[in-house]
C-alpha atoms as a PDB file:
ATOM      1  CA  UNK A   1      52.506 -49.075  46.023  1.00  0.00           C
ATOM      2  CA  UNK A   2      52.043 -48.415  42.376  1.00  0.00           C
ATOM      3  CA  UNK A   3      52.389 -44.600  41.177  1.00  0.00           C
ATOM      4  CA  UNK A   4      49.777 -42.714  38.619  1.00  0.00           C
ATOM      5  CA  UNK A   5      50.029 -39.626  36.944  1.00  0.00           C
ATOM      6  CA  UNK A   6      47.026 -37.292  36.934  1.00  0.00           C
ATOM      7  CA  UNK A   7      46.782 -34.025  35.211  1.00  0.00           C
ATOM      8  CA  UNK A   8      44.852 -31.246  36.872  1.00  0.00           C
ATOM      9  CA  UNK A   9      44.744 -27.658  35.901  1.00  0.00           C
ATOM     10  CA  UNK A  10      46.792 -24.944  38.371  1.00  0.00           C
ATOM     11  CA  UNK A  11      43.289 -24.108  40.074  1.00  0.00           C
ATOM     12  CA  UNK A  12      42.487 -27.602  40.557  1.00  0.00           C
ATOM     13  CA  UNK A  13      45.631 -28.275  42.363  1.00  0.00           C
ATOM     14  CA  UNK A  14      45.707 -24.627  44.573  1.00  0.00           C
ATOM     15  CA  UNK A  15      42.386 -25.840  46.068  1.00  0.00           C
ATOM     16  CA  UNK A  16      43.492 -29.502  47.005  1.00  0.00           C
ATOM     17  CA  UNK A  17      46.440 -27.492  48.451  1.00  0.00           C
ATOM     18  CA  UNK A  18      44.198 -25.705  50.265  1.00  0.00           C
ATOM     19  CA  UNK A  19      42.629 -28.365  51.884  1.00  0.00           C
ATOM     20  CA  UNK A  20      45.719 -30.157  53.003  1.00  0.00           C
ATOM     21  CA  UNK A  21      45.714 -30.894  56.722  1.00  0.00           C
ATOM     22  CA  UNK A  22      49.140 -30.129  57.330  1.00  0.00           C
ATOM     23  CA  UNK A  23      51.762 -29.393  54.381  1.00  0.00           C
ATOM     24  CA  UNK A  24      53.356 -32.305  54.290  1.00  0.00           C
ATOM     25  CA  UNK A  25      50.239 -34.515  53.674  1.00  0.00           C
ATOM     26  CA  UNK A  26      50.657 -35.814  50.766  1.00  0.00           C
ATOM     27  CA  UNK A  27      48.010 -35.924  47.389  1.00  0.00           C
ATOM     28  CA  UNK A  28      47.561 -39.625  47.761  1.00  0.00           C
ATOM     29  CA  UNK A  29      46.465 -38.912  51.417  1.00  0.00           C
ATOM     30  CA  UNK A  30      44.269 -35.776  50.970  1.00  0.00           C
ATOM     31  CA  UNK A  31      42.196 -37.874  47.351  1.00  0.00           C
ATOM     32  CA  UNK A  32      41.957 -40.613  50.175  1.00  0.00           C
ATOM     33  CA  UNK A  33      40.692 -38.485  53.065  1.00  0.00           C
ATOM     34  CA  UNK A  34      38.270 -36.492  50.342  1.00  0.00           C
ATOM     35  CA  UNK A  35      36.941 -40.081  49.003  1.00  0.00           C
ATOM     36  CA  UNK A  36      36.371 -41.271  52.563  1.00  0.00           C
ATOM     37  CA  UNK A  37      34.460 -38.226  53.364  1.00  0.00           C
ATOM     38  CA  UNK A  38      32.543 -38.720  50.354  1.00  0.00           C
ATOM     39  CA  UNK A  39      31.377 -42.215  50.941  1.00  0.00           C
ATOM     40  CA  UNK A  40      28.140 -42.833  51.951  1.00  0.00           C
ATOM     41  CA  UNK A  41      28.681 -45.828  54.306  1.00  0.00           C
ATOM     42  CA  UNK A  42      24.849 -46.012  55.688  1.00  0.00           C
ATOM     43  CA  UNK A  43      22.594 -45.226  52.585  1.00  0.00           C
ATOM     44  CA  UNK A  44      19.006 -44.349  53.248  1.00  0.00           C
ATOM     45  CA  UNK A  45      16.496 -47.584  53.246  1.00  0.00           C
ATOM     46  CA  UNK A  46      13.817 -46.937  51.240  1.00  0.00           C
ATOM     47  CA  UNK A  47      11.496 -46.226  54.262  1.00  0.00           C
ATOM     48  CA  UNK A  48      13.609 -42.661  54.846  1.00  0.00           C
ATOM     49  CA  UNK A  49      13.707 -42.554  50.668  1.00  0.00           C
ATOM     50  CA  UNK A  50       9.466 -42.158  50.936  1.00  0.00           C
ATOM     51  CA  UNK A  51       9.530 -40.216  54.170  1.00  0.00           C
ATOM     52  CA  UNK A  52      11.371 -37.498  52.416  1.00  0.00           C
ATOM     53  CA  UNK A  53       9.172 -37.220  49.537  1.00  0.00           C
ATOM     54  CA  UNK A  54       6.226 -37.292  51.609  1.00  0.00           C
ATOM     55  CA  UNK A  55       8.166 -34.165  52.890  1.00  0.00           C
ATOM     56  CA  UNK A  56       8.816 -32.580  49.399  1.00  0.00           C
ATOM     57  CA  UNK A  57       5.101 -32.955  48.861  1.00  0.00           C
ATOM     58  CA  UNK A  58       4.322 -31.534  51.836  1.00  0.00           C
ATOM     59  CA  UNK A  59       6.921 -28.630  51.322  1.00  0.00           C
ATOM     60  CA  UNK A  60       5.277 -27.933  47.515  1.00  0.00           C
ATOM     61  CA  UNK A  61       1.450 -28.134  48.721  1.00  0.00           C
ATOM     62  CA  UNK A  62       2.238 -25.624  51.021  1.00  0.00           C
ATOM     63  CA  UNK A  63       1.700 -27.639  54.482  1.00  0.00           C
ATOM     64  CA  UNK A  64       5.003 -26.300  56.641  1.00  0.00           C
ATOM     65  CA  UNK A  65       5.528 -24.140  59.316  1.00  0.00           C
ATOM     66  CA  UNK A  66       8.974 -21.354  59.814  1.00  0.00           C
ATOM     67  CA  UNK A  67      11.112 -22.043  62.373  1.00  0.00           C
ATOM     68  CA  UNK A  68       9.869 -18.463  63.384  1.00  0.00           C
ATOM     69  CA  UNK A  69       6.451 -19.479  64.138  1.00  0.00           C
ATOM     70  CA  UNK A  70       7.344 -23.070  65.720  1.00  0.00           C
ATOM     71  CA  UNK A  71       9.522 -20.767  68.219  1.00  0.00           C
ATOM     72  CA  UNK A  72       6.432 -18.663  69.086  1.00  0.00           C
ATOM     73  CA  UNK A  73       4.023 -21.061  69.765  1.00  0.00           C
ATOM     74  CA  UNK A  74       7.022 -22.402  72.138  1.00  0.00           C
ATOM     75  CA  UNK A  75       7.127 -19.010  73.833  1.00  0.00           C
ATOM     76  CA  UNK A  76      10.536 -18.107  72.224  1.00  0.00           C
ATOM     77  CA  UNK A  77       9.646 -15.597  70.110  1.00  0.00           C
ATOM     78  CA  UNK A  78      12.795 -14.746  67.440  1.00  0.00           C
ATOM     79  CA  UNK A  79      11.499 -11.353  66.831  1.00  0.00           C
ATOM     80  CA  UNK A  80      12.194 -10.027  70.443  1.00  0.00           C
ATOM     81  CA  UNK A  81      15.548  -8.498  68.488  1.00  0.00           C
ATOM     82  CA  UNK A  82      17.802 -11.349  69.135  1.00  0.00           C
ATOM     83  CA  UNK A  83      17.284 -13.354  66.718  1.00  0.00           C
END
């Protein structure tokens, strides 16, 4: 395995230390983990791509409902002082 240096400022380098598994993982592992997480291994086809801006058009024209009145009309009314 080849080697690389990287320079990262102190507060870079506290929070990857802070998101270390255990303490002993090491900063090749953690960038690796962090990447993996990152990757996007089923991007959206471009039927999903025009379903959500049908949505955002929707959402800006005004033509939603809350959550709160969706659980009302379903007889779970949020404002009985649970929720």
């Amino acid at each position: 395995m080849s080697t690389t240096t990287v320079q990262l400022r102190s507060e870079t380098k506290a929070k990857l230390d802070d998101l270390k598994i255990h303490p002993r993982e090491t900063y090749d592992e953690l960038i690796s983990r962090l990447a993996d997480a990152a990757y996007d291994d089923e991007p959206l086809s471009e039927e999903e791509i025009e379903a959500i801006r049908r949505s955002e058009e929707d959402i800006r024209a005004g033509r939603f409902r809350s959550l709160r009145e969706v659980m009302r009309d379903l007889g779970d009314d949020l404002t009985d002082g649970q929720g």
